[in-house]
N, C-alpha and C. Protein backbone atom coordinates (compact mmCIF):
# COMPACT_ATOMS: atom_id res chain seq x y z
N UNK A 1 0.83 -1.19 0.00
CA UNK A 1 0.00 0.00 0.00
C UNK A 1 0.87 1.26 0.00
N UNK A 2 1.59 1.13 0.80
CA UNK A 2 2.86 2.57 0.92
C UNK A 2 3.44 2.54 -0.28
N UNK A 3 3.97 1.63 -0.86
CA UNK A 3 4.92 1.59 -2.15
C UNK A 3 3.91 1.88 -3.25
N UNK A 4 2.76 1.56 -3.30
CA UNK A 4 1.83 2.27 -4.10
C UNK A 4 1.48 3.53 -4.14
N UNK A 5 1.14 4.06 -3.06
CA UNK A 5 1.24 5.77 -2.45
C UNK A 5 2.42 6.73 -3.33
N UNK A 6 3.66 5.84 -3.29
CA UNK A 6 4.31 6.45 -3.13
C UNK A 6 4.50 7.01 -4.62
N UNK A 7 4.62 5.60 -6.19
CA UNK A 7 4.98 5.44 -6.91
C UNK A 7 3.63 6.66 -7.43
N UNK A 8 2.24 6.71 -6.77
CA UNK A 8 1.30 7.44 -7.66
C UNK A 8 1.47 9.29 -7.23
N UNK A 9 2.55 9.59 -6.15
CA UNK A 9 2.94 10.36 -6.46
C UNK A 9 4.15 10.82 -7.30
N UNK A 10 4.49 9.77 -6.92
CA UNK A 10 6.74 10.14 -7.96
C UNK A 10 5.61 10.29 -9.17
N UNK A 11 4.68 9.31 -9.72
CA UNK A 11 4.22 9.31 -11.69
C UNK A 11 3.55 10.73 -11.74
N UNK A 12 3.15 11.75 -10.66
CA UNK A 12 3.00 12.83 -10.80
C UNK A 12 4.38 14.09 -11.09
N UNK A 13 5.07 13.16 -10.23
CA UNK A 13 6.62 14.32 -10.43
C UNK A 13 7.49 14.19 -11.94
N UNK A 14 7.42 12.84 -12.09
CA UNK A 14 8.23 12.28 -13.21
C UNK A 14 7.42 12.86 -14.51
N UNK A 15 5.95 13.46 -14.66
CA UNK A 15 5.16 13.79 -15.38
C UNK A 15 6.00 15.12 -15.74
N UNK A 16 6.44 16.09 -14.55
CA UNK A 16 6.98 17.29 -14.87
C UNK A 16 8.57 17.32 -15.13
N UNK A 17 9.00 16.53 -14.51
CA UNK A 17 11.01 16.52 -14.29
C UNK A 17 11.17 15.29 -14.78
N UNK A 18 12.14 14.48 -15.63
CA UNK A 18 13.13 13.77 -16.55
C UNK A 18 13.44 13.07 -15.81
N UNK A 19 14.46 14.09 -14.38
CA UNK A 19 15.52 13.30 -13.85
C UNK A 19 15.39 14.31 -12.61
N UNK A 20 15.90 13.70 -11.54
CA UNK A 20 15.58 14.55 -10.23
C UNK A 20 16.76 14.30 -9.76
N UNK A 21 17.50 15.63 -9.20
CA UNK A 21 18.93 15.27 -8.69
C UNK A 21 18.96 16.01 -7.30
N UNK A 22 19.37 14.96 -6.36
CA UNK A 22 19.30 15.31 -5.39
C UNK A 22 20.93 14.70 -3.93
N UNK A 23 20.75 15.06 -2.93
CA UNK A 23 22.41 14.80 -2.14
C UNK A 23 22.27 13.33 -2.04
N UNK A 24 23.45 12.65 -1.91
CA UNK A 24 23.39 11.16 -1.73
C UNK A 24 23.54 11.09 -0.22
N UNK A 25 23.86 11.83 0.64
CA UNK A 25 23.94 11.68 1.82
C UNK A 25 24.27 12.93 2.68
N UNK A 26 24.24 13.08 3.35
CA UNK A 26 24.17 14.41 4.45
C UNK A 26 25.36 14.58 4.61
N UNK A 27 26.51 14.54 3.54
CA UNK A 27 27.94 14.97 3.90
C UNK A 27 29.39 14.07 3.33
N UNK A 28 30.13 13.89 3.98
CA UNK A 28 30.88 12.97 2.86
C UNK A 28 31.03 11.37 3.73
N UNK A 29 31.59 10.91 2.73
CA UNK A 29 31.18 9.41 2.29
C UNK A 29 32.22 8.87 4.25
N UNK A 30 31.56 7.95 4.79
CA UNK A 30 32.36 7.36 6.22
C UNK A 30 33.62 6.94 6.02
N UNK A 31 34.17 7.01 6.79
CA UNK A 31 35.51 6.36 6.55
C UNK A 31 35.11 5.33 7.02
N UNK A 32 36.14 3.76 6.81
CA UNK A 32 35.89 2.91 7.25
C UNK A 32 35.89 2.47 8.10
N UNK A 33 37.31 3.30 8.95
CA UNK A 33 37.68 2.93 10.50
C UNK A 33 36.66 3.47 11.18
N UNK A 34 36.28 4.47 11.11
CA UNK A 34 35.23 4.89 12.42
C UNK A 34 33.88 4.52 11.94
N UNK A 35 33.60 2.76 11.49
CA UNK A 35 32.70 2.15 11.13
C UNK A 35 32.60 0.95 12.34
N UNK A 36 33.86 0.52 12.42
CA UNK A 36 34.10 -0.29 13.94
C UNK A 36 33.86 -1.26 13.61
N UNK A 37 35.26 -2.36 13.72
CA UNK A 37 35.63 -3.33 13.51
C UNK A 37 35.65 -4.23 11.36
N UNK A 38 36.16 -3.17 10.70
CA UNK A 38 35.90 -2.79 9.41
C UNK A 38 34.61 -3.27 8.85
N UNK A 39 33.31 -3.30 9.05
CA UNK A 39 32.02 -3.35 9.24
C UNK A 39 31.54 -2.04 8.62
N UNK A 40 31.25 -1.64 7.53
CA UNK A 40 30.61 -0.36 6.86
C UNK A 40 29.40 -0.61 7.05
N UNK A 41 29.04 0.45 7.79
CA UNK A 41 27.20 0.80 7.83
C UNK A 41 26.70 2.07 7.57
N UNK A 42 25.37 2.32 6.69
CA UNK A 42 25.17 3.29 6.24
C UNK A 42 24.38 4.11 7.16
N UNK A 43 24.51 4.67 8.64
CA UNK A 43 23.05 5.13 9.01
C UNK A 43 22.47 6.41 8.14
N UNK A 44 23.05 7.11 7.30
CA UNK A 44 22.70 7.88 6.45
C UNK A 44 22.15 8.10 5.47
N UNK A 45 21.48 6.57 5.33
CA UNK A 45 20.98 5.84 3.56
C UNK A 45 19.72 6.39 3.97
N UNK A 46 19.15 7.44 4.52
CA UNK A 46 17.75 7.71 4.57
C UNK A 46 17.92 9.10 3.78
N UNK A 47 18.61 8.83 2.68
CA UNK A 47 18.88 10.07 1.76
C UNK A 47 18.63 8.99 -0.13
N UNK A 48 19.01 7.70 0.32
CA UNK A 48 18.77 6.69 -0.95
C UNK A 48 17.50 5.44 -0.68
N UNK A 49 17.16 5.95 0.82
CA UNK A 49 16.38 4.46 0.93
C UNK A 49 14.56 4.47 0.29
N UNK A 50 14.14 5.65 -0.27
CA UNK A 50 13.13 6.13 -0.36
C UNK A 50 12.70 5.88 -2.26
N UNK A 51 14.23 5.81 -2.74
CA UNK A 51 14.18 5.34 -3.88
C UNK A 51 13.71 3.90 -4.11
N UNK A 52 14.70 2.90 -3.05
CA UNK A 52 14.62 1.73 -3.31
C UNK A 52 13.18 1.09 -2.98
N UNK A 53 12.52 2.13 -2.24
CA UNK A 53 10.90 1.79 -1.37
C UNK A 53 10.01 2.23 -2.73
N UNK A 54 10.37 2.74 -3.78
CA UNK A 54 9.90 3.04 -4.40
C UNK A 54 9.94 2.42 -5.59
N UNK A 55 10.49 2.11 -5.96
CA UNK A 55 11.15 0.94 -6.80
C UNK A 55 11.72 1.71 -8.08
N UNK A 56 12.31 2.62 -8.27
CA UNK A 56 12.89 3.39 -9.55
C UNK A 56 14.23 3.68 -9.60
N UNK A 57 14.73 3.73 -10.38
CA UNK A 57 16.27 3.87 -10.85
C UNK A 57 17.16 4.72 -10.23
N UNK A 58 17.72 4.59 -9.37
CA UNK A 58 18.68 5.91 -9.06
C UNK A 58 20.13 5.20 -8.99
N UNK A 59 20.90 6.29 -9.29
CA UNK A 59 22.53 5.88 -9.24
C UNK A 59 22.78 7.51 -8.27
N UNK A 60 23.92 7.23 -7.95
CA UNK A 60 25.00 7.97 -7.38
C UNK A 60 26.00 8.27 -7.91
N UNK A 61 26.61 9.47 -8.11
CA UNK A 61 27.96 10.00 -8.64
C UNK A 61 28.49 11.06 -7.99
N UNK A 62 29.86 11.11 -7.79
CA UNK A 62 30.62 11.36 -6.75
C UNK A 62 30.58 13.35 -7.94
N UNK A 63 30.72 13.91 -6.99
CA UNK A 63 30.64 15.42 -7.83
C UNK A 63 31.11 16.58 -7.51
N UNK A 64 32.17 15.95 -6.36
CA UNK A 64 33.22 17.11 -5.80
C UNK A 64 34.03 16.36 -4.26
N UNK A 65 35.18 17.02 -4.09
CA UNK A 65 35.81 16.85 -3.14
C UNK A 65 35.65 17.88 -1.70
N UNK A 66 35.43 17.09 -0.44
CA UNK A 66 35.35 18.25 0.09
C UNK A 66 36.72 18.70 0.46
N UNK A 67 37.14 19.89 1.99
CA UNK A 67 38.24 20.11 2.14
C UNK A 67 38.81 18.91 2.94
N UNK A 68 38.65 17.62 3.44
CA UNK A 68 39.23 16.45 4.31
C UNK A 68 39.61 15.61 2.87
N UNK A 69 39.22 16.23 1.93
CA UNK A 69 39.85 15.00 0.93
C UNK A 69 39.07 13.79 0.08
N UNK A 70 37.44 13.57 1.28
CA UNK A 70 36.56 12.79 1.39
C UNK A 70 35.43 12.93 0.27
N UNK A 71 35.27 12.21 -0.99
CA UNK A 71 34.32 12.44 -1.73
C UNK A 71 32.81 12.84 -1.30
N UNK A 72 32.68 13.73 -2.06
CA UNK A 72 30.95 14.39 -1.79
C UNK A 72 29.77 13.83 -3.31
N UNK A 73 28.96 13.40 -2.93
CA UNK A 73 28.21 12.74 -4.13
C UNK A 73 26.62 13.30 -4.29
N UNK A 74 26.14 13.40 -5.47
CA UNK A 74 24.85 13.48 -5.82
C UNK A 74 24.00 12.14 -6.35
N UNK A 75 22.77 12.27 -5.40
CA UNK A 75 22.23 11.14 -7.09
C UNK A 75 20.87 11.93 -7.55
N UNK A 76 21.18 10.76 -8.64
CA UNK A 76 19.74 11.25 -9.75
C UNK A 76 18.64 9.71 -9.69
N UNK A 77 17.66 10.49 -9.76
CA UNK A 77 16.56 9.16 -9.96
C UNK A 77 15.71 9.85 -10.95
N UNK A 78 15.22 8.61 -12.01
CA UNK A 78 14.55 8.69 -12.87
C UNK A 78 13.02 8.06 -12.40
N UNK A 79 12.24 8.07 -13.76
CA UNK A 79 11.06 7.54 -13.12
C UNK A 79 10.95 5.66 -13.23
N UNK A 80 10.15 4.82 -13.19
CA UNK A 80 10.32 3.44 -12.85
C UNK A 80 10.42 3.18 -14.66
N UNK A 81 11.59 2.34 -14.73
CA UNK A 81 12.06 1.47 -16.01
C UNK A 81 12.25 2.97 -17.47
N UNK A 82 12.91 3.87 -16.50
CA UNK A 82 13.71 4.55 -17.33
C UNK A 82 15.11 4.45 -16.67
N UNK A 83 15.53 3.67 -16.77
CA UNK A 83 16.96 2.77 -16.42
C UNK A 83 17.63 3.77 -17.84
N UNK A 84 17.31 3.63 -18.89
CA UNK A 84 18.19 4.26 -19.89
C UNK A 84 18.67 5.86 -20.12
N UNK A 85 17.65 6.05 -19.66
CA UNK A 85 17.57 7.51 -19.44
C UNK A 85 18.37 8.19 -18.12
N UNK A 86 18.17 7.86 -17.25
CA UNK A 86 19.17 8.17 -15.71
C UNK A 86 20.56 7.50 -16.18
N UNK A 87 21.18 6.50 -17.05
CA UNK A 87 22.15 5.92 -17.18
C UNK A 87 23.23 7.10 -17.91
N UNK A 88 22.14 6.85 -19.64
CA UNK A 88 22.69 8.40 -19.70
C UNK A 88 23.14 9.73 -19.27
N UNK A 89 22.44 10.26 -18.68
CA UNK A 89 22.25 11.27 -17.86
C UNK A 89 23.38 11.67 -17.23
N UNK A 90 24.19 10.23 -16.23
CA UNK A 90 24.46 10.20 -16.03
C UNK A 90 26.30 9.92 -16.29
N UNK A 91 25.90 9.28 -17.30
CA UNK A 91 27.36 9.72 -18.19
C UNK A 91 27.50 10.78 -18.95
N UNK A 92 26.33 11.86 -19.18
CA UNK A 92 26.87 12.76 -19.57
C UNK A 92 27.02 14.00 -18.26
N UNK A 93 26.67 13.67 -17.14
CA UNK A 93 26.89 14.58 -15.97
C UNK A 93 28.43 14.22 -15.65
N UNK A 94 28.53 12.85 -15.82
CA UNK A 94 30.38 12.59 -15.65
C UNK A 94 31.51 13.17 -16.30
N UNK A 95 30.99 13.35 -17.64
CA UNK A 95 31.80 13.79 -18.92
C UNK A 95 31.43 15.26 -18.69
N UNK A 96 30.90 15.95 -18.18
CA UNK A 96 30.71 17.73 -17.82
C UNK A 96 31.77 17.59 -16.84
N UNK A 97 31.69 16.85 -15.54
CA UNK A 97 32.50 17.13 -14.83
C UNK A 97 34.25 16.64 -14.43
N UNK A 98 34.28 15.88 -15.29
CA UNK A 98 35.13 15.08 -16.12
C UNK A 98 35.95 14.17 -14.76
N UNK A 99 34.81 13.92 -14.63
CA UNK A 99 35.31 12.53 -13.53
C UNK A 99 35.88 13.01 -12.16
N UNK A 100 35.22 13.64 -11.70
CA UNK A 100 35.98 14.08 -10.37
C UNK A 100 36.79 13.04 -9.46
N UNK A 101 37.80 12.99 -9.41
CA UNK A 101 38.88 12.49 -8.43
C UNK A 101 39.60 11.26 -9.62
N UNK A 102 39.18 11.13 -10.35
CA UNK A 102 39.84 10.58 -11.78
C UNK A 102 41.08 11.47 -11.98
């Protein structure tokens, strides 16, 4: 029922916007050590988990460095089974920014 809710509003958003780009996480990416006991956990995925509840395409791409050195990332989500379209998108947002930390 929620995942239905949800998708009959995104088919209202996706009606107006392509591609929706938004932060991948509230800051830069964890280091591993202060994850404890090398165990990576995301408590911050409540910035990607809304996609996956939703069931539509999103990727992540890294889109600047901050000043610690630590990659900073955006993602984009498309609407459900435009996989081709966000893919694109997305290689051409790479090729603008020409690969940050590449």
């Amino acid at each position: 029922v929620v995942r239905r809710r949800i998708q009959k509003q995104l088919a209202e958003v996706f009606d107006r916007y392509d591609i929706l780009i938004l932060p991948a996480q509230g800051g830069t990416a964890p280091l591993i050590a202060d994850q404890g006991g090398g165990t990576v956990s995301f408590p911050r995925s409540h910035f990607t988990r809304y996609w996956n509840l939703a069931g539509t395409p999103a990727i992540s791409q890294v889109c600047a460095t901050a000043p610690d050195g630590l990659p900073l990332s955006l993602q984009f989500v498309a609407a459900p089974h435009d996989d081709r379209r966000l893919l694109d998108f997305a290689e051409t947002f790479e090729a603008g920014f020409g690969g940050v930390g590449h």
